[in-house]
C-alpha atoms as a PDB file:
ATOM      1  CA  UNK A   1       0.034 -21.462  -0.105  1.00  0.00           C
ATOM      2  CA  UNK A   2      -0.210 -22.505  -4.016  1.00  0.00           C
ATOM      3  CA  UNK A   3       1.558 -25.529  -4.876  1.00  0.00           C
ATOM      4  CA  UNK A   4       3.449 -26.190  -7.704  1.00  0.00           C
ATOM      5  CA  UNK A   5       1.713 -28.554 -10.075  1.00  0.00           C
ATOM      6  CA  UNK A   6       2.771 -32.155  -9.713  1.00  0.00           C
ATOM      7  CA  UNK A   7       6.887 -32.971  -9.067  1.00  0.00           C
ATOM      8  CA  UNK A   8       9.338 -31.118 -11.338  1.00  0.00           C
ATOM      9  CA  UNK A   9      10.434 -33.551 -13.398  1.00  0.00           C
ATOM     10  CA  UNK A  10      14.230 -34.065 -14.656  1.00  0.00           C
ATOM     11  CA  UNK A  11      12.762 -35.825 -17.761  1.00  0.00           C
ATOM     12  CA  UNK A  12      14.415 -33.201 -20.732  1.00  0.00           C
ATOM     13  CA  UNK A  13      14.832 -29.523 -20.690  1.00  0.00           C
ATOM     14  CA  UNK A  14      11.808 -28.615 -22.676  1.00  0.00           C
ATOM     15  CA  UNK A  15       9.551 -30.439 -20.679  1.00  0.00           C
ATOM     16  CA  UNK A  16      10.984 -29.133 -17.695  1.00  0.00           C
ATOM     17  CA  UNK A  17      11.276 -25.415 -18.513  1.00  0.00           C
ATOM     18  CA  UNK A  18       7.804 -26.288 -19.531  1.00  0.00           C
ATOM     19  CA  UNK A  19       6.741 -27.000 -15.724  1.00  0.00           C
ATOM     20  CA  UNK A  20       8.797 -24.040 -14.655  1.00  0.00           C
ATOM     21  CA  UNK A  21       6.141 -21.561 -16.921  1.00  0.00           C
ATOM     22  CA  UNK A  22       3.449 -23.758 -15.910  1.00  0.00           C
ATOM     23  CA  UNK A  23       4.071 -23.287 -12.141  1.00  0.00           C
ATOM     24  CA  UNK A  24       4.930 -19.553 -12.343  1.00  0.00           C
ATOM     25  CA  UNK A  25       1.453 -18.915 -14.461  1.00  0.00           C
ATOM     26  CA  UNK A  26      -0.771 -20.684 -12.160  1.00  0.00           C
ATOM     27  CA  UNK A  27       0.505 -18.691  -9.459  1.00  0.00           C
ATOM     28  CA  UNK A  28      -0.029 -15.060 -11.739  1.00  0.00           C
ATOM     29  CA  UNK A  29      -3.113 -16.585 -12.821  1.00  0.00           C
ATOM     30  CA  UNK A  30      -4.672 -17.105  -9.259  1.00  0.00           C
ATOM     31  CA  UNK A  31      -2.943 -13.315  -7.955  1.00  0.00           C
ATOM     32  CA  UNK A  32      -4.640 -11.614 -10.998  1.00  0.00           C
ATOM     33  CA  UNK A  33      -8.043 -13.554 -10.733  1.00  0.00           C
ATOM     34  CA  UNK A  34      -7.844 -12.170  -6.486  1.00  0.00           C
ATOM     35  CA  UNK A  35      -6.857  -8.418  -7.591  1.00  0.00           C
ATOM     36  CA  UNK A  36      -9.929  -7.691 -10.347  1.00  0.00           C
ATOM     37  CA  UNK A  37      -7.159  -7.456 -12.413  1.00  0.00           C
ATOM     38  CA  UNK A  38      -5.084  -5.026 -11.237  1.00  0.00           C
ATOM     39  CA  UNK A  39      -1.782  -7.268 -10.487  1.00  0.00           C
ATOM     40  CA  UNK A  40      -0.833  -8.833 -13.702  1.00  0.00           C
ATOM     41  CA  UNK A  41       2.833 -11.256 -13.765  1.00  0.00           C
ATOM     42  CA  UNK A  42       3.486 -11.280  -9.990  1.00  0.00           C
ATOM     43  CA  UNK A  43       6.293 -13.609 -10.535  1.00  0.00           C
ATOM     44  CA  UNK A  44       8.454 -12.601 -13.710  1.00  0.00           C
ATOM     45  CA  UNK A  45      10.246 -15.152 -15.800  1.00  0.00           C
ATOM     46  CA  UNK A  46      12.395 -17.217 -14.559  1.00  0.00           C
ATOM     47  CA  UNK A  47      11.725 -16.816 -10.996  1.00  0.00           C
ATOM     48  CA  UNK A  48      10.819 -20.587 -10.385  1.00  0.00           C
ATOM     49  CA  UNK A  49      13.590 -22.874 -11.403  1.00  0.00           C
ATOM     50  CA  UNK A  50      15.169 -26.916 -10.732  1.00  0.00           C
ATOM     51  CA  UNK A  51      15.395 -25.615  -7.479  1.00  0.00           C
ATOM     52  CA  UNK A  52      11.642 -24.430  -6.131  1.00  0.00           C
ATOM     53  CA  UNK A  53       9.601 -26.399  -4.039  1.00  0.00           C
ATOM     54  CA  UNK A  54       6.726 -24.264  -2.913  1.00  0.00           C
ATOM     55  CA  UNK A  55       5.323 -20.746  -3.791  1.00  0.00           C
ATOM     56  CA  UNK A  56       3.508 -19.016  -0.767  1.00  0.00           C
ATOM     57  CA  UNK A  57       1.525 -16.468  -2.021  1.00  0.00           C
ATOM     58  CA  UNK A  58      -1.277 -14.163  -0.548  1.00  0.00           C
ATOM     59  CA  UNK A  59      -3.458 -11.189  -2.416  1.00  0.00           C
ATOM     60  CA  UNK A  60      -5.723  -8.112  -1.338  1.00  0.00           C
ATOM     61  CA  UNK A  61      -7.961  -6.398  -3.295  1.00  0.00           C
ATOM     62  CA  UNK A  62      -9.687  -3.021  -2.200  1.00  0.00           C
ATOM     63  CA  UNK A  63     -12.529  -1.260  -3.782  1.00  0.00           C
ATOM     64  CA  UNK A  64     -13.816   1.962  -2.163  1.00  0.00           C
ATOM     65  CA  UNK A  65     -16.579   4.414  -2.729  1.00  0.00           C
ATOM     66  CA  UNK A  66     -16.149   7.631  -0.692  1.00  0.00           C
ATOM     67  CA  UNK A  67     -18.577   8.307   1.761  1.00  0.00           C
ATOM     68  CA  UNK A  68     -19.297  11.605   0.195  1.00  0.00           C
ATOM     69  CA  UNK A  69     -18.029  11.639  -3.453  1.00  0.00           C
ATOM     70  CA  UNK A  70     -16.511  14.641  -4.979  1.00  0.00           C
ATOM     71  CA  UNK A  71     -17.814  16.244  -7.553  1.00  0.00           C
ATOM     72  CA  UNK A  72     -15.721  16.051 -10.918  1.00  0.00           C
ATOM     73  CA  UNK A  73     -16.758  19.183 -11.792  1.00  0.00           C
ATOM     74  CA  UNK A  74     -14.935  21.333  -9.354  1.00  0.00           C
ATOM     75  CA  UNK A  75     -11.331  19.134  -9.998  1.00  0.00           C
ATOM     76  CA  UNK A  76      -9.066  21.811 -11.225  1.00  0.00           C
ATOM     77  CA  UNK A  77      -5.470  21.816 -12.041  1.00  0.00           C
ATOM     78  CA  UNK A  78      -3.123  23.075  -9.582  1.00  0.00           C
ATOM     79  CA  UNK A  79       0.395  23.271  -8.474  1.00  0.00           C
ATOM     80  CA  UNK A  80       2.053  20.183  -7.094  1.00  0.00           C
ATOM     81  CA  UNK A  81       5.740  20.772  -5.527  1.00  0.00           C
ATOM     82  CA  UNK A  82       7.890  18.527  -6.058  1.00  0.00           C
ATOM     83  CA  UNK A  83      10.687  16.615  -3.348  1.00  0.00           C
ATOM     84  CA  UNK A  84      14.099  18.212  -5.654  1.00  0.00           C
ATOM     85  CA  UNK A  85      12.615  21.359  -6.506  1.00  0.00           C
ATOM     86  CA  UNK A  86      10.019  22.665  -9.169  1.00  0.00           C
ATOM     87  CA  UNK A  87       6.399  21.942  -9.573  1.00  0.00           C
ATOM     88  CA  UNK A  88       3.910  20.131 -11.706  1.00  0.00           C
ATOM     89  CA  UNK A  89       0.394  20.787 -12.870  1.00  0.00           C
ATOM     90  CA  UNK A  90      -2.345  17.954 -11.900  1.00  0.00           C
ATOM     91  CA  UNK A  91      -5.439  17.814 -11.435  1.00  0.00           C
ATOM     92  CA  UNK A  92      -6.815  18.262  -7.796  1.00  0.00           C
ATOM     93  CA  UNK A  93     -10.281  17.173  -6.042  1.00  0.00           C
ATOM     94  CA  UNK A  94     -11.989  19.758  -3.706  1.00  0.00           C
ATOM     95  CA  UNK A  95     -15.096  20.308  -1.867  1.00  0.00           C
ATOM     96  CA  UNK A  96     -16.524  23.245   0.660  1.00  0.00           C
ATOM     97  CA  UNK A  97     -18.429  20.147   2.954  1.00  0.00           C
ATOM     98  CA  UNK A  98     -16.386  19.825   6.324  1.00  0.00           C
ATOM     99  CA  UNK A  99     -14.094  17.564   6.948  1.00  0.00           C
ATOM    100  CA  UNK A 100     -12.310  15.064   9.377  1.00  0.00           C
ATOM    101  CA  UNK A 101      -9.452  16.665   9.986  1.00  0.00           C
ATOM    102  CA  UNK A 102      -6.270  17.492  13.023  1.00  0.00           C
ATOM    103  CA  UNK A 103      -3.579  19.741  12.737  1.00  0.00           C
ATOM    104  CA  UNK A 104      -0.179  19.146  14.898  1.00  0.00           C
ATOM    105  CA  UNK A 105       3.005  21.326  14.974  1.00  0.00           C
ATOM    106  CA  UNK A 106       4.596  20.018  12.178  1.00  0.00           C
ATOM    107  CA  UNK A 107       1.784  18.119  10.136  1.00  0.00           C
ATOM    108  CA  UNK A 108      -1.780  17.937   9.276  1.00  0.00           C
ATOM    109  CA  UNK A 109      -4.085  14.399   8.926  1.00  0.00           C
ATOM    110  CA  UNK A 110      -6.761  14.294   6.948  1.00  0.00           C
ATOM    111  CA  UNK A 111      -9.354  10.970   7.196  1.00  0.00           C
ATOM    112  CA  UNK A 112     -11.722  10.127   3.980  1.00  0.00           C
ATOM    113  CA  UNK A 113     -14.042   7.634   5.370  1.00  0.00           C
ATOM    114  CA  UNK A 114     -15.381   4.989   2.285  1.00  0.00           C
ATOM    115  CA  UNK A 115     -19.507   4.448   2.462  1.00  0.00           C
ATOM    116  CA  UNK A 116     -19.660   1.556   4.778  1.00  0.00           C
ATOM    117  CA  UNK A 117     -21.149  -1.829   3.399  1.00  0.00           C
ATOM    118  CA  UNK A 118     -23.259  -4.335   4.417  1.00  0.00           C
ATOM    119  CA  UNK A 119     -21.077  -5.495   7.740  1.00  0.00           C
ATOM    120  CA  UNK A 120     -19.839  -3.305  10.848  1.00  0.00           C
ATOM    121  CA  UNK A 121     -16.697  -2.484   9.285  1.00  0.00           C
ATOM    122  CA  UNK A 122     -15.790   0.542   8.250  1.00  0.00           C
ATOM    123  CA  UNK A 123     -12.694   1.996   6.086  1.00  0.00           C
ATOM    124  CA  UNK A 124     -10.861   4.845   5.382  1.00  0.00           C
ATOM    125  CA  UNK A 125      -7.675   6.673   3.577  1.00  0.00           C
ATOM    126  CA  UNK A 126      -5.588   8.770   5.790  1.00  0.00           C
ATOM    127  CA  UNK A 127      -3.384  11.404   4.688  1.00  0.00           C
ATOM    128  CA  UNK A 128      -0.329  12.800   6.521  1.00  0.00           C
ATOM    129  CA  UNK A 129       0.548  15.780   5.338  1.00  0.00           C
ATOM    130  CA  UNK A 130       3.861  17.582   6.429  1.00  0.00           C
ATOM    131  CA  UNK A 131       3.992  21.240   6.851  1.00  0.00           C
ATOM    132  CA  UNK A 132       7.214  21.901   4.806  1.00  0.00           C
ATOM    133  CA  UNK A 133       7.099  21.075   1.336  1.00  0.00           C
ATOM    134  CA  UNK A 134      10.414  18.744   1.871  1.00  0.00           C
ATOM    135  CA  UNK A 135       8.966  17.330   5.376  1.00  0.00           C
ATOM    136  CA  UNK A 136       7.754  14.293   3.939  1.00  0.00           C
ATOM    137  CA  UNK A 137      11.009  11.860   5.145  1.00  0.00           C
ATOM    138  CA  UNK A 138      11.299  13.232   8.717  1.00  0.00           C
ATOM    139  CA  UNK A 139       7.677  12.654   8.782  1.00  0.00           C
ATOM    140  CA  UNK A 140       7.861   8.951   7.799  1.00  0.00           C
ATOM    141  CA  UNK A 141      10.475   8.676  10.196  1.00  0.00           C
ATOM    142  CA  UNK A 142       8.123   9.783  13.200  1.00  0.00           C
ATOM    143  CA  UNK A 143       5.213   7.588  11.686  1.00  0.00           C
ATOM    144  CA  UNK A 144       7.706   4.676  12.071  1.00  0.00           C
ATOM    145  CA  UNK A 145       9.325   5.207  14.845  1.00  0.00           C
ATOM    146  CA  UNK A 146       6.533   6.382  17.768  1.00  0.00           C
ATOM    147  CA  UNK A 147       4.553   4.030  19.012  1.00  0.00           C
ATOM    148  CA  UNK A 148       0.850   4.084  18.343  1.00  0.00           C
ATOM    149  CA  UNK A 149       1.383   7.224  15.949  1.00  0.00           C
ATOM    150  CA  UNK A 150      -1.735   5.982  13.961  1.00  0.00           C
ATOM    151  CA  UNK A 151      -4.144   5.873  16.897  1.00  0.00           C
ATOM    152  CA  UNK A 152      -2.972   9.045  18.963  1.00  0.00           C
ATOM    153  CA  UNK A 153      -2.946  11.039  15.852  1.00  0.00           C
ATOM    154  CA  UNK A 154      -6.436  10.493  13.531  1.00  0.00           C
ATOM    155  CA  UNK A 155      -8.811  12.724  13.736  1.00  0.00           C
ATOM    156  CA  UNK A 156     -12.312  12.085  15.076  1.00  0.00           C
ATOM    157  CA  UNK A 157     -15.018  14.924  14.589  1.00  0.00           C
ATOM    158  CA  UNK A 158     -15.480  16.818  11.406  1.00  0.00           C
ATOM    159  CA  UNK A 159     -13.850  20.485  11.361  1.00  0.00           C
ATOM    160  CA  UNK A 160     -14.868  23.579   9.158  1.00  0.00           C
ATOM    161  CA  UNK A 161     -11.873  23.548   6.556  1.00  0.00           C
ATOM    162  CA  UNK A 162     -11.240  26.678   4.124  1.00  0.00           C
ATOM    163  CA  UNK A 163      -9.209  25.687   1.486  1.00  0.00           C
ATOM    164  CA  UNK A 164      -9.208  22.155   0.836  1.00  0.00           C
ATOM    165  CA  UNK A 165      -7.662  20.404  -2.410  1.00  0.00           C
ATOM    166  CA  UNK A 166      -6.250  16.360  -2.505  1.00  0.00           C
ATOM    167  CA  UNK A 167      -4.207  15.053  -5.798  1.00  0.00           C
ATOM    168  CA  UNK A 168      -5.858  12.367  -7.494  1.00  0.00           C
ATOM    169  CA  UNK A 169      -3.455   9.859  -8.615  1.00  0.00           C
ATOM    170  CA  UNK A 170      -2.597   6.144  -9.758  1.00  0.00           C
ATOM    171  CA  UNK A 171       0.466   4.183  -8.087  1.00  0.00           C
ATOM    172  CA  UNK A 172       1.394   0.665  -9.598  1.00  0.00           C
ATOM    173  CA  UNK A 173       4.724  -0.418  -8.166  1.00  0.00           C
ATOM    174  CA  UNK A 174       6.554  -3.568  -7.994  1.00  0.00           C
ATOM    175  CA  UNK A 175       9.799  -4.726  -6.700  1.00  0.00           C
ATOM    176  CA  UNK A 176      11.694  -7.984  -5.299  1.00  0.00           C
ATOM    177  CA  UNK A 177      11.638  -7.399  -1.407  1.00  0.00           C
ATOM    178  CA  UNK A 178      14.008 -10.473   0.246  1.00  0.00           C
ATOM    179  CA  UNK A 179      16.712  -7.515  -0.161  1.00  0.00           C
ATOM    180  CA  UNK A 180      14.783  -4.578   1.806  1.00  0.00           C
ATOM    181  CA  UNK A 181      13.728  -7.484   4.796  1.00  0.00           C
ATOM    182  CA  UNK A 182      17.443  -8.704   5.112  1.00  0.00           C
ATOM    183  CA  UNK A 183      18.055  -4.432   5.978  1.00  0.00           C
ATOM    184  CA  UNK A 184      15.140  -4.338   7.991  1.00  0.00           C
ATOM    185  CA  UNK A 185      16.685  -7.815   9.780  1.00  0.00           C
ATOM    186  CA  UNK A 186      14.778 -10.666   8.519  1.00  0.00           C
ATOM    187  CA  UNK A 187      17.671 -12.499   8.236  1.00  0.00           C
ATOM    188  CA  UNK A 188      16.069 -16.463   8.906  1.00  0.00           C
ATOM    189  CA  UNK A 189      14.260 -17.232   6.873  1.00  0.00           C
ATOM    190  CA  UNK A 190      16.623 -16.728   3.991  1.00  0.00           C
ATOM    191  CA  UNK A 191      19.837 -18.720   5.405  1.00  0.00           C
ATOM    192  CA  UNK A 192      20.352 -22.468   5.301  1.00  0.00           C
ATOM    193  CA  UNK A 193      19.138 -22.726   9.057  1.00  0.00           C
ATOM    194  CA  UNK A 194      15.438 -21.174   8.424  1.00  0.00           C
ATOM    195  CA  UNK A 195      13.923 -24.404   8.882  1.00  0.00           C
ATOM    196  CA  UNK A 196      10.696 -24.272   7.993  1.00  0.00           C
ATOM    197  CA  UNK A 197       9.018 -27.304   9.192  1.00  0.00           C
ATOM    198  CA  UNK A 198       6.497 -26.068  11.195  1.00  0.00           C
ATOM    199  CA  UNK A 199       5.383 -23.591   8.078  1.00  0.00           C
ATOM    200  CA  UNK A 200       5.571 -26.731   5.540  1.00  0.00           C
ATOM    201  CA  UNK A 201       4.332 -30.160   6.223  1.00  0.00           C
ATOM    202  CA  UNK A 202       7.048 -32.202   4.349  1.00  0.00           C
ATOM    203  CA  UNK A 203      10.154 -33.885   5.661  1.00  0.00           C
ATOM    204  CA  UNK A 204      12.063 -31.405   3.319  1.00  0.00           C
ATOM    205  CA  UNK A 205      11.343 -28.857   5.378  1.00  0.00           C
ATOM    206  CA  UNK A 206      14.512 -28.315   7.408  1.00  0.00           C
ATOM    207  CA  UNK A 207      16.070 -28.021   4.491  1.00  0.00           C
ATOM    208  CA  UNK A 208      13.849 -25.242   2.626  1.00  0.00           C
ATOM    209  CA  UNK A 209      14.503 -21.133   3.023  1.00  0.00           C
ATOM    210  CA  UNK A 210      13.075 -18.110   1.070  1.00  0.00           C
ATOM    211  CA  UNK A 211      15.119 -17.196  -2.429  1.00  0.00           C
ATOM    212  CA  UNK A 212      12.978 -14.487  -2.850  1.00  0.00           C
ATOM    213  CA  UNK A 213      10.068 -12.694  -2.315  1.00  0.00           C
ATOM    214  CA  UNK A 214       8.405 -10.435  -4.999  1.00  0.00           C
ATOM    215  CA  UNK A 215       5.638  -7.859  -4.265  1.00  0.00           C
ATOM    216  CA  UNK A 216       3.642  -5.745  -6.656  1.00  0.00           C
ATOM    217  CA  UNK A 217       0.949  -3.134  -5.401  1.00  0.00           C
ATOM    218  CA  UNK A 218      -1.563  -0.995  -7.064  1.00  0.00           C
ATOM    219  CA  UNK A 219      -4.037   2.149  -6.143  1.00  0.00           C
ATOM    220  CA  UNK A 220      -5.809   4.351  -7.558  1.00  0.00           C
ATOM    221  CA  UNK A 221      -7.290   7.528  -5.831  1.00  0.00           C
ATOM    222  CA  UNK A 222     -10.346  10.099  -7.504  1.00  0.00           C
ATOM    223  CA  UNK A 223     -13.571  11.747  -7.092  1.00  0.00           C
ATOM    224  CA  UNK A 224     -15.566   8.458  -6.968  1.00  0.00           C
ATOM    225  CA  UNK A 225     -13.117   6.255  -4.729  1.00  0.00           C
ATOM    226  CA  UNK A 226     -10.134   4.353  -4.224  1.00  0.00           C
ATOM    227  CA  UNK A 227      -9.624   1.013  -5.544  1.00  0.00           C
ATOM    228  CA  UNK A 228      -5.975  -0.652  -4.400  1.00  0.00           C
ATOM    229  CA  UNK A 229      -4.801  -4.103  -4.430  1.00  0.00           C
ATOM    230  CA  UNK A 230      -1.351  -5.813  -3.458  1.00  0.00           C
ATOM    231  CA  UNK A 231       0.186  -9.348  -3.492  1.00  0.00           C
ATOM    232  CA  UNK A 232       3.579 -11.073  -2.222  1.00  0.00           C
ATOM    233  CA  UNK A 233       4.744 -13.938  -3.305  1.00  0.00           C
ATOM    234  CA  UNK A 234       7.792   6.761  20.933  1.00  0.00           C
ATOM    235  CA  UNK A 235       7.143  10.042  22.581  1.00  0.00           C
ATOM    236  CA  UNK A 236       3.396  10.450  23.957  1.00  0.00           C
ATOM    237  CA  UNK A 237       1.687  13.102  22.001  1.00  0.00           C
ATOM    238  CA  UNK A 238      -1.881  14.847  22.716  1.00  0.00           C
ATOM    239  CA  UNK A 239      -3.986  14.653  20.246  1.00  0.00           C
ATOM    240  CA  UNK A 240      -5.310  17.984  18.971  1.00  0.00           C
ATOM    241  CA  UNK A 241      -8.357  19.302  20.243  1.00  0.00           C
ATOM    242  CA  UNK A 242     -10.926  20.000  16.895  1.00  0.00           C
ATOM    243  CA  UNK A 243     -11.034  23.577  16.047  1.00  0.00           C
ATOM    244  CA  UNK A 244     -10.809  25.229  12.697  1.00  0.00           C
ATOM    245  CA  UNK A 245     -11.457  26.388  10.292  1.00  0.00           C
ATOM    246  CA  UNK A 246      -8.462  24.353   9.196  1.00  0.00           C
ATOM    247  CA  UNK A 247      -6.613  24.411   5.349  1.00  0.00           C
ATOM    248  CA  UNK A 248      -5.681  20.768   4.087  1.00  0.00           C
ATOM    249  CA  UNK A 249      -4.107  21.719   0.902  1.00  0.00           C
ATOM    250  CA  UNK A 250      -1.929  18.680  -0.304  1.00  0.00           C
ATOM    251  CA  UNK A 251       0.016  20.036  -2.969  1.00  0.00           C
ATOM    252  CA  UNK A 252       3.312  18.401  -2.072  1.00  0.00           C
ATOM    253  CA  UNK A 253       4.405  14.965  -0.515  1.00  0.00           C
ATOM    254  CA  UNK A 254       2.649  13.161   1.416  1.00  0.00           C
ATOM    255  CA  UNK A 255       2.175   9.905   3.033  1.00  0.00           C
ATOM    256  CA  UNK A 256      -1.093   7.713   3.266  1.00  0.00           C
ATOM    257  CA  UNK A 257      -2.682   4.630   4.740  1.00  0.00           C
ATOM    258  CA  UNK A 258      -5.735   2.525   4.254  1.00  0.00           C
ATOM    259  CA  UNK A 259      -7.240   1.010   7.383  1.00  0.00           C
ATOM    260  CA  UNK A 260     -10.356  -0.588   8.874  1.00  0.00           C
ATOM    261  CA  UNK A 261     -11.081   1.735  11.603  1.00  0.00           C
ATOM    262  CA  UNK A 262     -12.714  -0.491  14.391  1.00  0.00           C
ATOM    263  CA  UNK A 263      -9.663  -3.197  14.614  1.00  0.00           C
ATOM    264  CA  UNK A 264      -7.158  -0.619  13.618  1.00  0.00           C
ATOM    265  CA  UNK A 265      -5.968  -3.023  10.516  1.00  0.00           C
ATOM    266  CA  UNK A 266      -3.778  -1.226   7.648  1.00  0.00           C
ATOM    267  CA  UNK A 267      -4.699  -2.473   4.510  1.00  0.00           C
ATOM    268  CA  UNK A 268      -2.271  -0.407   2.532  1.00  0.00           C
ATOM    269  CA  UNK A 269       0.185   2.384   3.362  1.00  0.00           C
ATOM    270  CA  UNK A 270       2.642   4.442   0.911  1.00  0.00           C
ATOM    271  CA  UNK A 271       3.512   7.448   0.089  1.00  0.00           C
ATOM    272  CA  UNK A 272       2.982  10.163  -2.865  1.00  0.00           C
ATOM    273  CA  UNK A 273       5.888  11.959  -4.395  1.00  0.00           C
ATOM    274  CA  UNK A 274       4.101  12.985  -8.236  1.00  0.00           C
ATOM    275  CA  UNK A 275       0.907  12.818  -8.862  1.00  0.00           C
ATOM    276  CA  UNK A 276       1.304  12.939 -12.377  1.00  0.00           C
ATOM    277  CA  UNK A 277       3.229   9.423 -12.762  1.00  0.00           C
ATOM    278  CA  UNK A 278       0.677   6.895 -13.058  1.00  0.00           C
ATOM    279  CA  UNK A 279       3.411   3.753 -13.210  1.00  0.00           C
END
């Protein structure tokens, strides 16, 4: 939780609009500082106002070498189909070494494990990667909606693969989310009756709520790694036995998730429409 500095004072305009920037910078100040970087003006202007009391905000920051880097010299252009029709050119990563990967009816996974570091943890990128070109939503839908999808469905032992080509690409993407929760029905915490006492230790707490909540991510995927950061302010199926030789050839949408593999956390998840849009 990052306070605001000191009382907002109701001493003048200037001096108060003042306070207002002050507050907001500290808290873009501390979010860049945490993400190397990579999430610059988490809160935009005007966001805190007469009205704010309290900012909660957390960060993540990711950095990831591959386990076995690909070489930069065999990244070729290549088709990329597009959702509504038509393809791109961008450039895609290969190798010929085998790979950790399971193939289902409708959709293939493919896990990249990062070298591990100097602790027992141990992270990877997954890739689910629907058979038809325009699969993508329905295949968001099942990710979503069975239970356990991750576990049941990642693949464990290293396969013989054929053809084998992965986009790199570059996602920064921000948004305000108190909108997207209310849908989702997160309702509470943004009424009158939230009450928040037990979340801030003040005797103004029963009568704080969320205004908003803003979110801004950022990753970055090619032949060396993946480095990622973000801030904010079912039907039982068997998993596929390994055969192969197996193609993983993701040259259309596709969905894709960061995790630590021996808790099962998900660091980051999202999806990839165009490789060639970097913002």
């Amino acid at each position: 939780m990052l306070k605001l500095p000191a009382v907002l004072s109701n001493n003048g305009n200037e001096r108060r609009k003042k306070q207002f920037v002050d507050a907001s910078n500290e808290v873009n100040s501390w979010v860049e500082s945490e993400t190397a970087g990579l999430i610059k003006e988490l809160l935009p202007s005007g966001s805190v106002d007469s009205n704010t009391r309290l900012v909660f905000g957390n960060a993540l920051y990711f950095k990831g070498a591959w386990e076995r880097k690909f070489n930069s010299t065999e990244t070729e252009d290549s088709e990329f189909f597009l959702l509504e029709g038509g393809s791109i050119q961008v450039p895609f990563m290969t190798t010929k070494e085998k790979q950790y990967v399971s193939s289902y009816d409708d959709f293939s996974v493919l896990r990249l494990p990062y070298k591990q570091g100097n602790d027992k943890r141990q992270f990877s990128m997954c890739i689910f990667l629907p058979n038809a070109k325009d699969g993508l939503w329905n295949l968001l839908d099942k990710m979503s909606n069975e239970s356990k999808f991750l576990e049941r469905h990642l693949p464990r032992q290293k396969v013989l693969v054929e053809k084998f080509k992965i986009p790199k690409f570059k996602i920064s993407f921000g948004f305000e989310a108190s909108e997207t929760l209310k849908g989702l029905g997160l309702v509470l915490p943004f009424s009158r009756d939230g009450d928040l006492t037990e979340m801030v230790d003040s005797p103004q707490g029963n009568n704080l709520y969320v205004s908003s909540i803003f979110h801004k991510c950022f990753i970055e995927v090619n032949e060396e790694g993946t480095e990622a950061a973000g801030a904010s302010a079912a039907v039982v199926t068997l998993r596929s036995l390994p055969v192969g030789p197996f193609d993983f050839v993701a040259d259309h949408p596709f969905a894709f998730v960061i995790r630590e593999d021996t808790t099962g956390v998900v660091l980051f998840t999202g999806h990839m429409l165009n490789p060639s849009l970097s913002g």
